[in-house]
C-alpha atoms as a PDB file:
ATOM      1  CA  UNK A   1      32.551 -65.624 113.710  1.00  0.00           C
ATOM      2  CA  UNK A   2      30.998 -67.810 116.470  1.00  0.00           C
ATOM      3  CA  UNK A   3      33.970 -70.061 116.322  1.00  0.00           C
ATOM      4  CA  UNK A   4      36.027 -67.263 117.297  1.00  0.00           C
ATOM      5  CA  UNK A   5      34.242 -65.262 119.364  1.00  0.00           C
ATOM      6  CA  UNK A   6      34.070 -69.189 121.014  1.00  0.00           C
ATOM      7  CA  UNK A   7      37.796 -69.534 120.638  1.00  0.00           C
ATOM      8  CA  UNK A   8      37.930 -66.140 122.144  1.00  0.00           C
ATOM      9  CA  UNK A   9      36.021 -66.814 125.255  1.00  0.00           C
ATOM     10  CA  UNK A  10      37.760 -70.332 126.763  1.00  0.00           C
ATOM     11  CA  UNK A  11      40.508 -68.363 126.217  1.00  0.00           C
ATOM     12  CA  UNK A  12      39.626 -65.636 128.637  1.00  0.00           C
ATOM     13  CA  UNK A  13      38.515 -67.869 131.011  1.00  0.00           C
ATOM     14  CA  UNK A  14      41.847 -69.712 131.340  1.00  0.00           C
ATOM     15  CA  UNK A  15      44.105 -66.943 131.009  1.00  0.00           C
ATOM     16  CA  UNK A  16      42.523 -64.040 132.979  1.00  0.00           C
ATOM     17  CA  UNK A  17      41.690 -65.590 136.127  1.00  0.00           C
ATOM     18  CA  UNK A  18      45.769 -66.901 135.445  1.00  0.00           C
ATOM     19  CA  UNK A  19      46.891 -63.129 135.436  1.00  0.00           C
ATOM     20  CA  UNK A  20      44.138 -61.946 138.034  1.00  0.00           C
ATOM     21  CA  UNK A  21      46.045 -64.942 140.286  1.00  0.00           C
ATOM     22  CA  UNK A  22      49.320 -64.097 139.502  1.00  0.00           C
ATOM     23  CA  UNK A  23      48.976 -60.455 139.874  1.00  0.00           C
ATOM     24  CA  UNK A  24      46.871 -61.199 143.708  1.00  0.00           C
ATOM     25  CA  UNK A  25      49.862 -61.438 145.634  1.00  0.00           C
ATOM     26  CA  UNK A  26      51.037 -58.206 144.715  1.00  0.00           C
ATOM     27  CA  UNK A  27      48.687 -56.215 147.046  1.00  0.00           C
ATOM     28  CA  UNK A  28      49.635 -58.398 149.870  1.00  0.00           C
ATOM     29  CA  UNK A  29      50.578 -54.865 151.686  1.00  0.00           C
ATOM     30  CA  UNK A  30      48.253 -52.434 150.106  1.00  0.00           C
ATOM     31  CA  UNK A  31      47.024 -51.480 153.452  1.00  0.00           C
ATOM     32  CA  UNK A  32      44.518 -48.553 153.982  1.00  0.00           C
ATOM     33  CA  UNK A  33      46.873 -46.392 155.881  1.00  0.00           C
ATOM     34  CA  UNK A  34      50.040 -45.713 154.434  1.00  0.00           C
ATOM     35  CA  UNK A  35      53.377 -47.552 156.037  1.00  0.00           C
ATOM     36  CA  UNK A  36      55.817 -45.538 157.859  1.00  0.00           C
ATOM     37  CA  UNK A  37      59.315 -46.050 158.879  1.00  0.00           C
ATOM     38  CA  UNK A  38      61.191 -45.153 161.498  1.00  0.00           C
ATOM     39  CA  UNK A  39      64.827 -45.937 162.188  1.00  0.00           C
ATOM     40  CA  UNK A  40      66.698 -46.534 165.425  1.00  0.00           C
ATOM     41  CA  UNK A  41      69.630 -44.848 167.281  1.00  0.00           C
ATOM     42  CA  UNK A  42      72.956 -43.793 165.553  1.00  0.00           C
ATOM     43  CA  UNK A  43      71.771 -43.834 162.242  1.00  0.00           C
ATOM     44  CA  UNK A  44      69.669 -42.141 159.466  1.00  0.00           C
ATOM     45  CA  UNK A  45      67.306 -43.626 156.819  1.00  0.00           C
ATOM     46  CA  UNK A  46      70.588 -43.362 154.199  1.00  0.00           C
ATOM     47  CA  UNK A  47      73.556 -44.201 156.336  1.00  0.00           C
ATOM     48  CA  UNK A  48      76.394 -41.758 154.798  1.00  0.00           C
ATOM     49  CA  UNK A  49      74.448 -41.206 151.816  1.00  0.00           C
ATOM     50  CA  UNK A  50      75.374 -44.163 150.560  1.00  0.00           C
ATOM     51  CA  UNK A  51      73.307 -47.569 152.857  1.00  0.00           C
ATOM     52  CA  UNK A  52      69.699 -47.924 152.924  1.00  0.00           C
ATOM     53  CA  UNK A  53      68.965 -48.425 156.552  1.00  0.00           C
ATOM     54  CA  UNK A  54      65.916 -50.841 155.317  1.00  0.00           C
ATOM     55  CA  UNK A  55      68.240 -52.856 153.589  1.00  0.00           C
ATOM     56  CA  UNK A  56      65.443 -54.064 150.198  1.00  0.00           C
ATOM     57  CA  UNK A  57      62.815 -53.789 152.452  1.00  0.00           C
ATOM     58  CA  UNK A  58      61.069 -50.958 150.885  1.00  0.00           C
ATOM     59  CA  UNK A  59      61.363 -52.173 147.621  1.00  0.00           C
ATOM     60  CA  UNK A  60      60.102 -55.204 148.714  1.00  0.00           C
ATOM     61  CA  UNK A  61      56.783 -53.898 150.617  1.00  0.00           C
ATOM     62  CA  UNK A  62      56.300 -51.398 147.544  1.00  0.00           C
ATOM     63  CA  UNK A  63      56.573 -54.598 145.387  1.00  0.00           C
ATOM     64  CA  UNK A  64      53.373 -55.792 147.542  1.00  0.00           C
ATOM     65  CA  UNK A  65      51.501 -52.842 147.063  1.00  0.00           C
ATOM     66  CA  UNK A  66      52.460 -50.931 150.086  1.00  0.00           C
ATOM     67  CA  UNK A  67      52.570 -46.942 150.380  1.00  0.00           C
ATOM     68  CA  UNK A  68      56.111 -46.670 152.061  1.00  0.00           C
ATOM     69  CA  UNK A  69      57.548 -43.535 153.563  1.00  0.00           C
ATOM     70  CA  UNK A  70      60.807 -43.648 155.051  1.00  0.00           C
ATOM     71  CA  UNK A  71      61.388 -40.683 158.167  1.00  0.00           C
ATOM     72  CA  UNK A  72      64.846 -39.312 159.038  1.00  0.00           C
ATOM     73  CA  UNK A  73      66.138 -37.776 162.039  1.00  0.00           C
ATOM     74  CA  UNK A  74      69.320 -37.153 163.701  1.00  0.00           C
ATOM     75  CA  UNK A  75      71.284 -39.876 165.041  1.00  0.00           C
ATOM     76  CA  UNK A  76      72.146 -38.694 167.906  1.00  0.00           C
ATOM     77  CA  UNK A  77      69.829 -36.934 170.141  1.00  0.00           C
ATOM     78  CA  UNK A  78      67.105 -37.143 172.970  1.00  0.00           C
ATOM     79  CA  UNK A  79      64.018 -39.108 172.553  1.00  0.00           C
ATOM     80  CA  UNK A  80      61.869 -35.644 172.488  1.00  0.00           C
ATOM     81  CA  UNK A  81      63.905 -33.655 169.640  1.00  0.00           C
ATOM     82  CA  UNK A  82      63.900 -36.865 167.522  1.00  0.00           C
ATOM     83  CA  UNK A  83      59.879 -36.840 168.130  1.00  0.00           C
ATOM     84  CA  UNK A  84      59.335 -33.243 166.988  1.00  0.00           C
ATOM     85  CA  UNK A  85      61.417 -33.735 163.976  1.00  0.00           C
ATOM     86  CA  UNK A  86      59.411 -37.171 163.335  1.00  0.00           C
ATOM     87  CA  UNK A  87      55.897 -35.614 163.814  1.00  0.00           C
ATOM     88  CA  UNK A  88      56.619 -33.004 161.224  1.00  0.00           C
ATOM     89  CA  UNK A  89      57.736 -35.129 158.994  1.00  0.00           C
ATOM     90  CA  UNK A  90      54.828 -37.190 159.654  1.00  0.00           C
ATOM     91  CA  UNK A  91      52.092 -34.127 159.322  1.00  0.00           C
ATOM     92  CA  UNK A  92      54.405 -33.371 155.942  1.00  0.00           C
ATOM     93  CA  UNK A  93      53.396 -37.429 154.725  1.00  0.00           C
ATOM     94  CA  UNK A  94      49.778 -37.034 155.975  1.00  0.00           C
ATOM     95  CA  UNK A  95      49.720 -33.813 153.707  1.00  0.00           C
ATOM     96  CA  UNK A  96      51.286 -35.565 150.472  1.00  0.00           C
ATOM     97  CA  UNK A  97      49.365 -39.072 150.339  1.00  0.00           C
ATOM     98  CA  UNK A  98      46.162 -37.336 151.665  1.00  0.00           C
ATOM     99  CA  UNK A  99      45.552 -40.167 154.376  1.00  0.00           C
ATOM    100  CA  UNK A 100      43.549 -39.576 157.710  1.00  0.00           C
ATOM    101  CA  UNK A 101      46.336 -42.074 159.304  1.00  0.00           C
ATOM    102  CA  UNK A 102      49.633 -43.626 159.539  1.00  0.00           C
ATOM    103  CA  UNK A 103      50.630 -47.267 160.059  1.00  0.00           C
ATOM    104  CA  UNK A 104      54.004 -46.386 162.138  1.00  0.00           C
ATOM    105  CA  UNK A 105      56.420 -49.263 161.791  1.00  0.00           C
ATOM    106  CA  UNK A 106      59.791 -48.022 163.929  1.00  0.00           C
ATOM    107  CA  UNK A 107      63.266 -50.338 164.805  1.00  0.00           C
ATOM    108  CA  UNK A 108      65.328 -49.469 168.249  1.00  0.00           C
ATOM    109  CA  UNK A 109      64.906 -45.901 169.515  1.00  0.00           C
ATOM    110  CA  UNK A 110      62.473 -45.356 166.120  1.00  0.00           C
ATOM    111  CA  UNK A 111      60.194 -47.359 167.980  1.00  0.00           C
ATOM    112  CA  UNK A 112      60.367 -45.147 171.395  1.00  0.00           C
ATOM    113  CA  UNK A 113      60.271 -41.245 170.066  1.00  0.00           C
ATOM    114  CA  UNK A 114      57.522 -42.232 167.816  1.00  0.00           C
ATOM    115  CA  UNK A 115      55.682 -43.355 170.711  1.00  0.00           C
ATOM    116  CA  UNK A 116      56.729 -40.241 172.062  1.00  0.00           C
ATOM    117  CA  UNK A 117      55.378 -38.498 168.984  1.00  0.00           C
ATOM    118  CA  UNK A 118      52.347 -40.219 169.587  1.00  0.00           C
ATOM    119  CA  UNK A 119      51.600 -39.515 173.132  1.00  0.00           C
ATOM    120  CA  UNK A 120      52.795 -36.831 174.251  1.00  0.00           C
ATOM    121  CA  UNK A 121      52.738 -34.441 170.780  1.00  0.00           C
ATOM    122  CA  UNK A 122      49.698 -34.226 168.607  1.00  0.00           C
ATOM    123  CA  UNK A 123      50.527 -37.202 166.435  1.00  0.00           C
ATOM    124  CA  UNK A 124      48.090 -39.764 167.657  1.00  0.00           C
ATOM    125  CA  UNK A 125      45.009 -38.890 166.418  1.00  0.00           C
ATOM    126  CA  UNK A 126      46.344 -39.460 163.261  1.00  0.00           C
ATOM    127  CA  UNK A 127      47.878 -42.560 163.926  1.00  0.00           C
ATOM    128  CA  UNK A 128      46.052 -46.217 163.051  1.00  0.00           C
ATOM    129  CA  UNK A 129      48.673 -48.759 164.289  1.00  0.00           C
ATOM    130  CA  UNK A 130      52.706 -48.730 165.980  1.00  0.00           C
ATOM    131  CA  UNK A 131      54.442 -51.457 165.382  1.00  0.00           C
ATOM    132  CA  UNK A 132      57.660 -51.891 167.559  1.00  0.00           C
ATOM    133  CA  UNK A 133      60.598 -54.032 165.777  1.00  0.00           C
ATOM    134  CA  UNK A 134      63.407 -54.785 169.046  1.00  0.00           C
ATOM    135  CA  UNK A 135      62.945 -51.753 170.405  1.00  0.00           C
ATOM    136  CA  UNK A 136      63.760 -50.797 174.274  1.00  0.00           C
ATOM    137  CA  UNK A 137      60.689 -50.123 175.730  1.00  0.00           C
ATOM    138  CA  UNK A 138      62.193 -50.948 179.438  1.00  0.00           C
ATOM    139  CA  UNK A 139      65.651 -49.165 178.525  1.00  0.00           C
ATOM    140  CA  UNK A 140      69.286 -51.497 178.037  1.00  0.00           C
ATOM    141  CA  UNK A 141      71.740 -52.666 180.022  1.00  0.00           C
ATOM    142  CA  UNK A 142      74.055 -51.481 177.630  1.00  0.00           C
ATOM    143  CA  UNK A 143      72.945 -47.974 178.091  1.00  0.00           C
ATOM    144  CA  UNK A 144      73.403 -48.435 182.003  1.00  0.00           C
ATOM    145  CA  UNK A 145      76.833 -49.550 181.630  1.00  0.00           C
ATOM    146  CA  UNK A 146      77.823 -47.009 179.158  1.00  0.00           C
ATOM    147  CA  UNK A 147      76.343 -44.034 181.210  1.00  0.00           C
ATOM    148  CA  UNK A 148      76.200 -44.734 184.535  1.00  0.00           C
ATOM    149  CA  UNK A 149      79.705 -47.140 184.397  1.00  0.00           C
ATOM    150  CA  UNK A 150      82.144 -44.662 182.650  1.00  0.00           C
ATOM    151  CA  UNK A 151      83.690 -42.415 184.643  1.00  0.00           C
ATOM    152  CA  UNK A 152      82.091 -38.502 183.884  1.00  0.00           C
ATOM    153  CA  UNK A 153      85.356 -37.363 182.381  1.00  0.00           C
ATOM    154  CA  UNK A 154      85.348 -40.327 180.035  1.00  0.00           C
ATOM    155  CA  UNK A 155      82.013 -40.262 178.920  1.00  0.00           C
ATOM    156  CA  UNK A 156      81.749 -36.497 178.692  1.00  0.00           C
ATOM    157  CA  UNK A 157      85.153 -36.722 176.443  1.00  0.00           C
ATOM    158  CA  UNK A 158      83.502 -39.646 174.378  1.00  0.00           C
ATOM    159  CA  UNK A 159      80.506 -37.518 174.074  1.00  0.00           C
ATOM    160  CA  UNK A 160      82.026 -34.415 172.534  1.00  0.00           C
ATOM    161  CA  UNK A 161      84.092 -36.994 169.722  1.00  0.00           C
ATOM    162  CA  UNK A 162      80.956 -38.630 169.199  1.00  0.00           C
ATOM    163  CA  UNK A 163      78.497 -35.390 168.244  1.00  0.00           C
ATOM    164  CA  UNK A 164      81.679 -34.007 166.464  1.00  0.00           C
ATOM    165  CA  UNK A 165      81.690 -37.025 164.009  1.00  0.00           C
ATOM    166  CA  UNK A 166      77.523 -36.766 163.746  1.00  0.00           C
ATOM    167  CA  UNK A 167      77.474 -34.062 163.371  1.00  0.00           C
ATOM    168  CA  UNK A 168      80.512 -33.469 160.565  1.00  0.00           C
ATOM    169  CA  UNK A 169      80.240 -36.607 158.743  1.00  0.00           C
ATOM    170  CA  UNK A 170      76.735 -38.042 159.454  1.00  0.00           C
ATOM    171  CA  UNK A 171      75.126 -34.573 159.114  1.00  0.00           C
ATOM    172  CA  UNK A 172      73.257 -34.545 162.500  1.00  0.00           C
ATOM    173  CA  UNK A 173      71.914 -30.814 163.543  1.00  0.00           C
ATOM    174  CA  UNK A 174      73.250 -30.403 166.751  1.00  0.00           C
ATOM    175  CA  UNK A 175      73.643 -33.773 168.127  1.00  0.00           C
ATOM    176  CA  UNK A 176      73.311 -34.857 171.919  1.00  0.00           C
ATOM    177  CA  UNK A 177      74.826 -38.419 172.093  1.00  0.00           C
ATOM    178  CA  UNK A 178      75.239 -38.567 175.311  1.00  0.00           C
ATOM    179  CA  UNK A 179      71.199 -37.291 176.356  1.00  0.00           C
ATOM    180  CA  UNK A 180      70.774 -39.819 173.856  1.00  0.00           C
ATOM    181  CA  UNK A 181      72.296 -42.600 176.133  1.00  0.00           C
ATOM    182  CA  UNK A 182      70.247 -41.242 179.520  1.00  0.00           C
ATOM    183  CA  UNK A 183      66.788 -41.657 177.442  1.00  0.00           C
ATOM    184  CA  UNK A 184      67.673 -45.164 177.243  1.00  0.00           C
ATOM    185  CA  UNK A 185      68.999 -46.357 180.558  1.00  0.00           C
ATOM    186  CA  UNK A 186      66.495 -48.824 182.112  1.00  0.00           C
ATOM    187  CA  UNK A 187      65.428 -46.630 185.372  1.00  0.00           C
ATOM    188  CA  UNK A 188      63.889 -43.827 183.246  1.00  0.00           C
ATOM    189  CA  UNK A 189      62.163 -45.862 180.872  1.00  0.00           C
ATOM    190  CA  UNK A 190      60.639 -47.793 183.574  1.00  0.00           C
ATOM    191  CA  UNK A 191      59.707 -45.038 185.951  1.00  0.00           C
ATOM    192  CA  UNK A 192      59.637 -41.912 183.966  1.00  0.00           C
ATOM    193  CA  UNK A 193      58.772 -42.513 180.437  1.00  0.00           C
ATOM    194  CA  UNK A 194      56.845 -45.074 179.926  1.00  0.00           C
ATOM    195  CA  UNK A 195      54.450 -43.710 183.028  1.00  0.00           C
ATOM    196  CA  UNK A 196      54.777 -40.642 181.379  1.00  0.00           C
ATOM    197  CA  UNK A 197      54.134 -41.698 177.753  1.00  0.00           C
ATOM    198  CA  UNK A 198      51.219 -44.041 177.629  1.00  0.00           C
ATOM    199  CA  UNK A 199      49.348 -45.936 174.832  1.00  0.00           C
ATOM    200  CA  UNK A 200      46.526 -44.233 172.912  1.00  0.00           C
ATOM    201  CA  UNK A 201      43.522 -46.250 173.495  1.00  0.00           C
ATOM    202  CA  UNK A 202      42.859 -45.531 169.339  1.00  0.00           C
ATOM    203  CA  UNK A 203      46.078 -46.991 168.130  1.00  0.00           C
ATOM    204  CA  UNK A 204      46.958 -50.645 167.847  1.00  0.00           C
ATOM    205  CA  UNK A 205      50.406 -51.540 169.199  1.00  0.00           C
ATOM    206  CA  UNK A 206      52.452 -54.376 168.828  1.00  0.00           C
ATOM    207  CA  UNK A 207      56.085 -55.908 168.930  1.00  0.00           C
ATOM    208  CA  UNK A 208      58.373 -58.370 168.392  1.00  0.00           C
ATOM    209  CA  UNK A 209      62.160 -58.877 169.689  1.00  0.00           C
ATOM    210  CA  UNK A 210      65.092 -60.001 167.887  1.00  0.00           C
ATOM    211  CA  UNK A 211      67.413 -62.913 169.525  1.00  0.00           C
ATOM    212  CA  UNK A 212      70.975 -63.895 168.967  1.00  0.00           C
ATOM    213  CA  UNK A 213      71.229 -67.641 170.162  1.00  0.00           C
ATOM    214  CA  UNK A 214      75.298 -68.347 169.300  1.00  0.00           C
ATOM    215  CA  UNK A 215      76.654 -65.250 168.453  1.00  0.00           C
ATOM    216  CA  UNK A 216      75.809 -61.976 166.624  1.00  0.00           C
ATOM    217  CA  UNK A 217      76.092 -62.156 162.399  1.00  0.00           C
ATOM    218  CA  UNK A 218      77.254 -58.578 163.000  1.00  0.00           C
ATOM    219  CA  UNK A 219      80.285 -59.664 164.519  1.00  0.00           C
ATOM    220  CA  UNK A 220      80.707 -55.652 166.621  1.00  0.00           C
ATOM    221  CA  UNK A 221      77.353 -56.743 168.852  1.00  0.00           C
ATOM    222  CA  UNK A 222      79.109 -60.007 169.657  1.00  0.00           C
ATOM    223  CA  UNK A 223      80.600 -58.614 173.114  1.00  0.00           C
ATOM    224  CA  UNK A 224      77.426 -56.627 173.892  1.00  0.00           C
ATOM    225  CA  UNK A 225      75.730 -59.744 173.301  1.00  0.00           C
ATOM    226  CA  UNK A 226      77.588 -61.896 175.603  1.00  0.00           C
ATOM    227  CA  UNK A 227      77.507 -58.681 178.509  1.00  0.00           C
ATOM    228  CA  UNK A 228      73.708 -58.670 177.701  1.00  0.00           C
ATOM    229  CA  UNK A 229      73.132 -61.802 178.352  1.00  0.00           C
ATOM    230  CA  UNK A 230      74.136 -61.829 181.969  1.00  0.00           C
ATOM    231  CA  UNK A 231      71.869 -58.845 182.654  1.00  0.00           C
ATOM    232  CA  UNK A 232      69.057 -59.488 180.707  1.00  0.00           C
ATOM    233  CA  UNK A 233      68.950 -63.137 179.311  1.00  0.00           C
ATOM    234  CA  UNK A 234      68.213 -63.280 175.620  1.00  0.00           C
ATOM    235  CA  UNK A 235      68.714 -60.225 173.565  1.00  0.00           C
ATOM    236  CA  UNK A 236      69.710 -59.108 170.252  1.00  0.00           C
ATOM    237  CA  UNK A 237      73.445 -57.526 170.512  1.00  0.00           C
ATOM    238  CA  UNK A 238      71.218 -54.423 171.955  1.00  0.00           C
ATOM    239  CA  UNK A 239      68.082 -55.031 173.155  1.00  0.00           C
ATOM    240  CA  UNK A 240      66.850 -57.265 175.619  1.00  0.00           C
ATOM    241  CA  UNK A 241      63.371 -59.669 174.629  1.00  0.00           C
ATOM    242  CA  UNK A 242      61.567 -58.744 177.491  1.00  0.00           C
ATOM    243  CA  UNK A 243      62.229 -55.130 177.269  1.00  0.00           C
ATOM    244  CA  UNK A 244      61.429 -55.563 173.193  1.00  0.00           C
ATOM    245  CA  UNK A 245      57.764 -56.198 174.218  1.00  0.00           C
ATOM    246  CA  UNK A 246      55.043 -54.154 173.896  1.00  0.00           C
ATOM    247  CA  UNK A 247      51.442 -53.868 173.308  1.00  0.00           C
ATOM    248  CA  UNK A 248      50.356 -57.646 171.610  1.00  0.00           C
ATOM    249  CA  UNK A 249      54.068 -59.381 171.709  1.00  0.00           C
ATOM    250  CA  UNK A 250      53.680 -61.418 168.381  1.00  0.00           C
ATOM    251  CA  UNK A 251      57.008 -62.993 169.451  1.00  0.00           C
ATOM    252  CA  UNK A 252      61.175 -63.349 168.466  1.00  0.00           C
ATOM    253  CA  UNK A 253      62.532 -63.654 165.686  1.00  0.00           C
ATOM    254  CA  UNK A 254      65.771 -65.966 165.931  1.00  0.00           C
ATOM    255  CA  UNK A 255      65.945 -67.308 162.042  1.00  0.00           C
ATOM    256  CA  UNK A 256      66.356 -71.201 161.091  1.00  0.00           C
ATOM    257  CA  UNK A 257      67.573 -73.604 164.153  1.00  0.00           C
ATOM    258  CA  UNK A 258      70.857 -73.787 162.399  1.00  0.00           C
ATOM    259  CA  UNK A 259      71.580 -69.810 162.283  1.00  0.00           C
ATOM    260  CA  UNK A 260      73.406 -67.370 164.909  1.00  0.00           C
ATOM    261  CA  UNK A 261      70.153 -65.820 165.314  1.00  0.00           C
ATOM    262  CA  UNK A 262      68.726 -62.720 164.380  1.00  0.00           C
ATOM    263  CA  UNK A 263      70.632 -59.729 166.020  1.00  0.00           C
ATOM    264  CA  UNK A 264      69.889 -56.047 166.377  1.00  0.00           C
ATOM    265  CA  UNK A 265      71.200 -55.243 163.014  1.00  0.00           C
ATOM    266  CA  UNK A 266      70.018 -57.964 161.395  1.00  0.00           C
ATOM    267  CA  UNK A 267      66.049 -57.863 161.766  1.00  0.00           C
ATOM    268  CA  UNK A 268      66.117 -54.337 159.426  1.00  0.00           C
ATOM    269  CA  UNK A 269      68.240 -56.359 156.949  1.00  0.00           C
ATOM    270  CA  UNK A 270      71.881 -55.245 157.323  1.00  0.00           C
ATOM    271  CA  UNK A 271      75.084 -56.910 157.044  1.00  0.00           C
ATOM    272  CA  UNK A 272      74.264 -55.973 153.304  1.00  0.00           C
ATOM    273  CA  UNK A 273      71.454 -57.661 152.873  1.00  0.00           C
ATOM    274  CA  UNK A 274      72.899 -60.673 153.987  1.00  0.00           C
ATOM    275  CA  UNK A 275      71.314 -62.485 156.816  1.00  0.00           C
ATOM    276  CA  UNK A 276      71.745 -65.956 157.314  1.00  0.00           C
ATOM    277  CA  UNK A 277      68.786 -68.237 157.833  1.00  0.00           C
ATOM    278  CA  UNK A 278      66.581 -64.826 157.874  1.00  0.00           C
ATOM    279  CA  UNK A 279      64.977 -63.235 155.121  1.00  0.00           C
ATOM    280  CA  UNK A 280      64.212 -59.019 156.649  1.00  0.00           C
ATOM    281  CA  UNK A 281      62.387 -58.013 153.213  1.00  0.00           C
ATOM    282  CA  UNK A 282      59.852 -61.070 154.136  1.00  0.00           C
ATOM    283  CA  UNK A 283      59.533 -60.488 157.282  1.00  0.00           C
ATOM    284  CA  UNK A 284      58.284 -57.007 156.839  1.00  0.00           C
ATOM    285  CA  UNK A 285      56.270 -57.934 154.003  1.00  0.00           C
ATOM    286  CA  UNK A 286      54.493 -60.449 156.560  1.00  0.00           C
ATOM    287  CA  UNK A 287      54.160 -57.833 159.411  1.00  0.00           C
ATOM    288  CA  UNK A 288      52.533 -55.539 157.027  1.00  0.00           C
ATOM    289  CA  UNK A 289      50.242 -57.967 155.048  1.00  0.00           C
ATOM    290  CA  UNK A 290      48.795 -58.751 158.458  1.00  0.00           C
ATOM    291  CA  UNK A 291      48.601 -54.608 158.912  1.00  0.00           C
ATOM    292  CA  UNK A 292      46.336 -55.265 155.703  1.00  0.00           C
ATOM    293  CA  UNK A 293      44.301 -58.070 157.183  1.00  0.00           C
ATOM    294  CA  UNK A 294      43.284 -56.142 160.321  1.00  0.00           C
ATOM    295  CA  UNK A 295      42.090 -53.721 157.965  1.00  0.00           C
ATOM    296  CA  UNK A 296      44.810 -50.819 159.135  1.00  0.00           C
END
């Protein structure tokens, strides 16, 4: 019986501290606050009911031990309806995982009417950290171009097509796509919202920016890339880098040196999933395991 119970015990010495390693990196992202996310313009969390727009990266956070809740709201609409529809969803997640705060992670416009949310509704108290992935804190040049370039015929015309088809096949409720555009061009983020929505002195923010060096992966941001570029420098197909930062800048993503880059699409894992030279479910995985480390 001593043999065994000897037998028994080297054992359980080499194999539990094996499995107690081994299972370790699974609560990488068990932060304390539960993760939130909040997609960007023109989209919804299940594109057409049929394309996660966090292409594997929930899986792969919830693989880490994450809490992950994913928001929806329309498409297609100004930065202030899309922030009343976020903070109830929001007060509906506080209510279900019992937490006292959120850890808001938002891509593209998520990241600017969750702000909104934050400041200007009565989200922020219950809000630990906002983390900003290429989002257009100092508006786009794209958005300039599109709404103040077009003639008002044309873009009142493209307008009407575009909240017909958001709201028919994407299932928006009452879509405004062309509000939508004005939130975003660079003079009123500059000198109305951003004065007007400003950071909570109890919530950690932080960014990064997405770049494009060659080209776009998703081949559609290729010409906005190249229009960008002589307005704004680097960008992402969308977003400019210097209007991506906010809060603690923690810097671009722009994948291996022999990749395209990491475009607007890209850094939230689409093209499928694939994304050369740039892994999106590890990158998120990283950007909440340091959520974890600062104790959020």
């Amino acid at each position: 019986m001593k043999r065994q119970a000897l037998v028994l015990a080297l054992v359980s010495l080499l194999v539990i501290p094996g499995l107690a390693l081994a299972g370790g990196k699974k609560n990488t992202c068990d932060t304390k606050y539960p993760v939130v996310l909040a997609h960007g313009m023109g989209a919804s969390a299940e594109i057409l009911g049929i394309m996660d727009y966090w292409w594997g990266i929930e899986d792969a956070l919830e693989d880490e031990g994450a809490k992950v809740y994913i928001t929806s709201v329309n498409g297609m609409d100004t930065t202030a309806n899309k922030a009343a529809d976020f903070q109830r969803q929001a007060f509906e997640i506080l209510a279900v995982s019992k937490a006292s705060k959120l850890n808001i992670i938002g891509h593209s416009h998520g990241t600017i009417y969750t702000r909104y949310a934050i400041s200007n509704l009565k989200l922020g108290r219950y809000v630990k950290s906002h983390t900003s992935i290429a989002g257009p804190h100092r508006g786009s040049s794209m958005a300039d171009l599109l709404i103040n370039g077009l003639p008002s015929g044309l873009l009142n015309a493209a307008g009407s097509v575009l909240d017909f088809v958001y709201a028919f096949v994407f299932g928006d409720d009452n879509p405004n796509t062309i509000a939508n555009g004005y939130d975003l061009v660079t003079d009123y983020m500059v000198d109305v919202f951003n004065p007007n929505t400003p950071n909570k002195s109890t919530v950690y923010y932080q960014s990064w920016a997405g770049k494009a060096k060659t080209g776009c992966n998703s081949i559609v941001l290729t010409p906005t890339w190249l229009i960008m570029r002589a307005y704004e420098g680097a960008n992402d197909g969308l977003v400019g880098v210097e209007s991506a930062k906010w809060g603690n800048f923690r810097g671009v993503e722009d994948a291996s040196w022999w990749s395209m880059g990491v475009d607007h699409l890209n850094i939230v894992g689409q093209l499928f999933g694939f994304t050369p030279g740039f892994d999106a479910p590890d990158f998120f995985v990283d950007v909440v395991s340091d959520l974890k480390k600062r104790g959020y």
